[in-house]
N, C-alpha and C. Protein backbone atom coordinates (compact mmCIF):
# COMPACT_ATOMS: atom_id res chain seq x y z
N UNK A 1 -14.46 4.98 4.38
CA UNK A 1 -15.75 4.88 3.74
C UNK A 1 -15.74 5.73 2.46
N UNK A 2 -16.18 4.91 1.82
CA UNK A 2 -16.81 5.95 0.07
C UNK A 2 -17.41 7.26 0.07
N UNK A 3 -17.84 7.80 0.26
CA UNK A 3 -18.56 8.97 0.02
C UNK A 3 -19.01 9.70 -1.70
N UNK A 4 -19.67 10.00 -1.76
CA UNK A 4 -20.47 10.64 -2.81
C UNK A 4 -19.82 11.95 -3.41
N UNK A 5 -19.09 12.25 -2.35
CA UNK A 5 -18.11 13.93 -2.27
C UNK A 5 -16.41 13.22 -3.27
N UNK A 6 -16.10 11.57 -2.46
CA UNK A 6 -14.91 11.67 -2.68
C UNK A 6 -14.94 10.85 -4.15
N UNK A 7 -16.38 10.13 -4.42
CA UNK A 7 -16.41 9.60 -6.29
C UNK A 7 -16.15 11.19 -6.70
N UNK A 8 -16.88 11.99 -6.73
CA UNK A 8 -16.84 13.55 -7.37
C UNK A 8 -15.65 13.97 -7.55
N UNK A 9 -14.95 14.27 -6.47
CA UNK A 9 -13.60 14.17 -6.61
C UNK A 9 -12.84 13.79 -7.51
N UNK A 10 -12.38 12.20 -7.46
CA UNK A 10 -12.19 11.50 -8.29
C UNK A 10 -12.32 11.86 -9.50
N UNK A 11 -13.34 11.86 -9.97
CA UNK A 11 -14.43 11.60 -11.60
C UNK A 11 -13.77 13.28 -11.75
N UNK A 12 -13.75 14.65 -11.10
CA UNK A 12 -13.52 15.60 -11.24
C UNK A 12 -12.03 15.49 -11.41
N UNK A 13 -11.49 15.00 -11.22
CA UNK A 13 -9.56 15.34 -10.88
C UNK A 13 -9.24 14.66 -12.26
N UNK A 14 -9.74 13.19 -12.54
CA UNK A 14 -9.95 12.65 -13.65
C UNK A 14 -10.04 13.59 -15.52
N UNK A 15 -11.57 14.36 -15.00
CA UNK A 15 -11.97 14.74 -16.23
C UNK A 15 -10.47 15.93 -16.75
N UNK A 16 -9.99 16.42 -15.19
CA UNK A 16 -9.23 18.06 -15.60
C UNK A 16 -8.19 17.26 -15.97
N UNK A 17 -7.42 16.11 -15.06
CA UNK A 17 -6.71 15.85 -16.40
C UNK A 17 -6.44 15.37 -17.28
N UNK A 18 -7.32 14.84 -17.94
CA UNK A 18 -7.49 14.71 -19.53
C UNK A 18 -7.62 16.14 -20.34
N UNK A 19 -8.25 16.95 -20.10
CA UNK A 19 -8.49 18.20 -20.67
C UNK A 19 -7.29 19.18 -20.51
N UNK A 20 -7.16 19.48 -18.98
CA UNK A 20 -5.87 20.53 -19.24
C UNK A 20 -5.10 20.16 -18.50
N UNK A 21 -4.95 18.99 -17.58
CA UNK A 21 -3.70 18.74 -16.75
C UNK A 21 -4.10 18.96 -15.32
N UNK A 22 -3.36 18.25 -14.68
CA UNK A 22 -3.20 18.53 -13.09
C UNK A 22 -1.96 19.10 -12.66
N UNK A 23 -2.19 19.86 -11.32
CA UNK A 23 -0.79 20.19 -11.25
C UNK A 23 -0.13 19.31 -10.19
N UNK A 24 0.97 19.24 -9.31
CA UNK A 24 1.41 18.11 -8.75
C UNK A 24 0.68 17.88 -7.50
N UNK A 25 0.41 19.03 -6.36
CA UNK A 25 -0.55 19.33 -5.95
C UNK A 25 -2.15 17.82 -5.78
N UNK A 26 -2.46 18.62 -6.94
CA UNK A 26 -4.08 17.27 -7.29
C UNK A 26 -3.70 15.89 -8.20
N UNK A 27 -2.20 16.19 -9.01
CA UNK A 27 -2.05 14.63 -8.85
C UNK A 27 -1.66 14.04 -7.88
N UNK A 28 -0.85 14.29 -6.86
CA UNK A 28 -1.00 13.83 -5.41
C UNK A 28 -2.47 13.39 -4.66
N UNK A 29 -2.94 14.35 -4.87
CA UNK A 29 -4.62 14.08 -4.36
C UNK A 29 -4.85 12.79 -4.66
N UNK A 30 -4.96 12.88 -6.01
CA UNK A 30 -5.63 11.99 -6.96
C UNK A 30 -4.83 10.37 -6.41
N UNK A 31 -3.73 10.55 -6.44
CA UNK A 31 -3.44 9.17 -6.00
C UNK A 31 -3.57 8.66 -4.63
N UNK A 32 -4.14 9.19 -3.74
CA UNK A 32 -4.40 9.30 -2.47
C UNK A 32 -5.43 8.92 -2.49
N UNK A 33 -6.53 9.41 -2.75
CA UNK A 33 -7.74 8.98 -3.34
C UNK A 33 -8.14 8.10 -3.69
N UNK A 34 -7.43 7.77 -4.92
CA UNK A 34 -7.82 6.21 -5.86
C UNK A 34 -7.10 5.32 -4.96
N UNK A 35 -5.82 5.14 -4.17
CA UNK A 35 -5.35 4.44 -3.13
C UNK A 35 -6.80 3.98 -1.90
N UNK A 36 -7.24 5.00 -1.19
CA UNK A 36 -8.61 5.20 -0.64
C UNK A 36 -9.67 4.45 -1.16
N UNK A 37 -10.20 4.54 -2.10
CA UNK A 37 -11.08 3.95 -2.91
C UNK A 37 -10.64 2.79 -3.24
N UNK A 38 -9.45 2.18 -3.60
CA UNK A 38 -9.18 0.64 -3.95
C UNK A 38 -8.78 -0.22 -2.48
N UNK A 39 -8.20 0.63 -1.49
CA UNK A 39 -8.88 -0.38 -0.22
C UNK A 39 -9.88 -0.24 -0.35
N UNK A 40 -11.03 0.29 0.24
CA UNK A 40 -11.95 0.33 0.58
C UNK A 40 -12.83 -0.73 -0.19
N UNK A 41 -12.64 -0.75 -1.26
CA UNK A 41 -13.42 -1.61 -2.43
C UNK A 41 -12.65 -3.19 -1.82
N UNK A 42 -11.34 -3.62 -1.75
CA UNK A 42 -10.34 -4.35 -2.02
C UNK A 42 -11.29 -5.23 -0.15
N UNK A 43 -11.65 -4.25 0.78
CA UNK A 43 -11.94 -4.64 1.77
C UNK A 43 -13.61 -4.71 2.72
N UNK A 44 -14.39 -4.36 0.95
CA UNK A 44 -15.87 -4.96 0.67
C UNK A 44 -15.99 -6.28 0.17
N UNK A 45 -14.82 -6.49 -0.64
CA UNK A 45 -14.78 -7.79 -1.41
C UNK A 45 -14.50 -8.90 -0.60
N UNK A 46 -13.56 -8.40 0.63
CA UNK A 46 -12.67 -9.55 1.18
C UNK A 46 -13.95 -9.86 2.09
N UNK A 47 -14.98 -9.02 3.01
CA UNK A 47 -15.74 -9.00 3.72
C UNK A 47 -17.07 -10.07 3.12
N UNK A 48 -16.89 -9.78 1.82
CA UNK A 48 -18.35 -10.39 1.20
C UNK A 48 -17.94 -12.19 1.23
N UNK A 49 -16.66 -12.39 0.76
CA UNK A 49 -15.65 -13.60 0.33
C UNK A 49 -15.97 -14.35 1.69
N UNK A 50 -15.55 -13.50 3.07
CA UNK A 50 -15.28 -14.42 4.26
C UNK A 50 -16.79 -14.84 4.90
N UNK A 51 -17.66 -13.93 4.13
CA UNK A 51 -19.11 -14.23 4.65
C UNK A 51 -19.93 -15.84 4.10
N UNK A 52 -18.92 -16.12 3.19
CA UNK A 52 -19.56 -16.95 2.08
C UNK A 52 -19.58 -18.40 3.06
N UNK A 53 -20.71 -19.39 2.74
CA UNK A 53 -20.57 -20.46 3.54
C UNK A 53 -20.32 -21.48 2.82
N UNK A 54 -19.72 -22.40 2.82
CA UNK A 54 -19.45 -23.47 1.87
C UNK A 54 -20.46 -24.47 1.96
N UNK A 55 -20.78 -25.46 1.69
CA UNK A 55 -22.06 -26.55 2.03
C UNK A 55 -21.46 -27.99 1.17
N UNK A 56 -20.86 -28.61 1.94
CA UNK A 56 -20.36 -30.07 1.37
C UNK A 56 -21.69 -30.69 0.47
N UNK A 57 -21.29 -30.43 -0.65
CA UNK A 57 -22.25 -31.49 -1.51
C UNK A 57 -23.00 -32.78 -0.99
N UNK A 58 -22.35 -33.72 -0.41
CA UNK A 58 -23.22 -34.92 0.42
C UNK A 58 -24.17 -34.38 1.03
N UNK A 59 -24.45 -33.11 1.59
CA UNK A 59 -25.71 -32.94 2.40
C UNK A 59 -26.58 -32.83 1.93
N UNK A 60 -26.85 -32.78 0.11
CA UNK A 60 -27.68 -32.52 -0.60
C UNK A 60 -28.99 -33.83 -0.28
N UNK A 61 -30.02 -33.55 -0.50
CA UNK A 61 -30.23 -34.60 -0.28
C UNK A 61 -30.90 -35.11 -1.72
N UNK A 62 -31.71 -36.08 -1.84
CA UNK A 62 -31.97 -37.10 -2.94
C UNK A 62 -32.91 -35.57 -3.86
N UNK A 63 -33.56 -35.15 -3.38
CA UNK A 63 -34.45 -34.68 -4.35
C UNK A 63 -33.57 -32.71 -4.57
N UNK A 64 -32.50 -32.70 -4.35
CA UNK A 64 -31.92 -31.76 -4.68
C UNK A 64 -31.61 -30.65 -5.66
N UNK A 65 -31.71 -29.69 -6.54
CA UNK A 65 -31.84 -28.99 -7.15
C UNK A 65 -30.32 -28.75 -8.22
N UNK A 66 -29.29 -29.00 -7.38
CA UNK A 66 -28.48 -29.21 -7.83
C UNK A 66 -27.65 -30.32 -8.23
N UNK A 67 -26.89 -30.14 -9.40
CA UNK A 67 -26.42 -31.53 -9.97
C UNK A 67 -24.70 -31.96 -9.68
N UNK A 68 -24.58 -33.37 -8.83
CA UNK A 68 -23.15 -33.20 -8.45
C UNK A 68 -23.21 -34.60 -9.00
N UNK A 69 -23.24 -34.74 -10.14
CA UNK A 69 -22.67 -36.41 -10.74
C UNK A 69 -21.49 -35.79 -11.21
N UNK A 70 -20.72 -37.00 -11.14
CA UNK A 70 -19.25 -37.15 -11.36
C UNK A 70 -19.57 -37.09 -13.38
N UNK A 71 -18.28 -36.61 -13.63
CA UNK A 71 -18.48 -37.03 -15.27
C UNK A 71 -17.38 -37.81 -15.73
């Protein structure tokens, strides 16, 4: 799970090294982290994707909202 502590983190490990560097230490962190954070994201997406329902166009019916003419 995401947490509010581990964006901070992040966004913090980020800013130091641009400014003065990390040492190997918190770049380790850091890639542990952003690893952490891109599942986590990678396995909101897949969750939202498999939720999705498809709806065969033919069921539309005559007075439908959407447009499925052929072009």
């Amino acid at each position: 799970m995401i947490t509010k502590e581990m964006i901070d983190r992040i966004n913090f490990l980020y800013h130091k090294s641009k400014s003065e560097g990390l040492t190997e230490e918190e770049k380790l962190e850091q890639l542990k982290l952003r690893r952490e954070y891109i599942k986590e994201i990678r396995n909101r997406v897949k969750q939202q994707l498999d939720n999705i329902e498809f709806v065969d166009q033919h069921e539309c019916s005559d007075d439908c909202c959407h447009h499925h003419h052929s072009r």
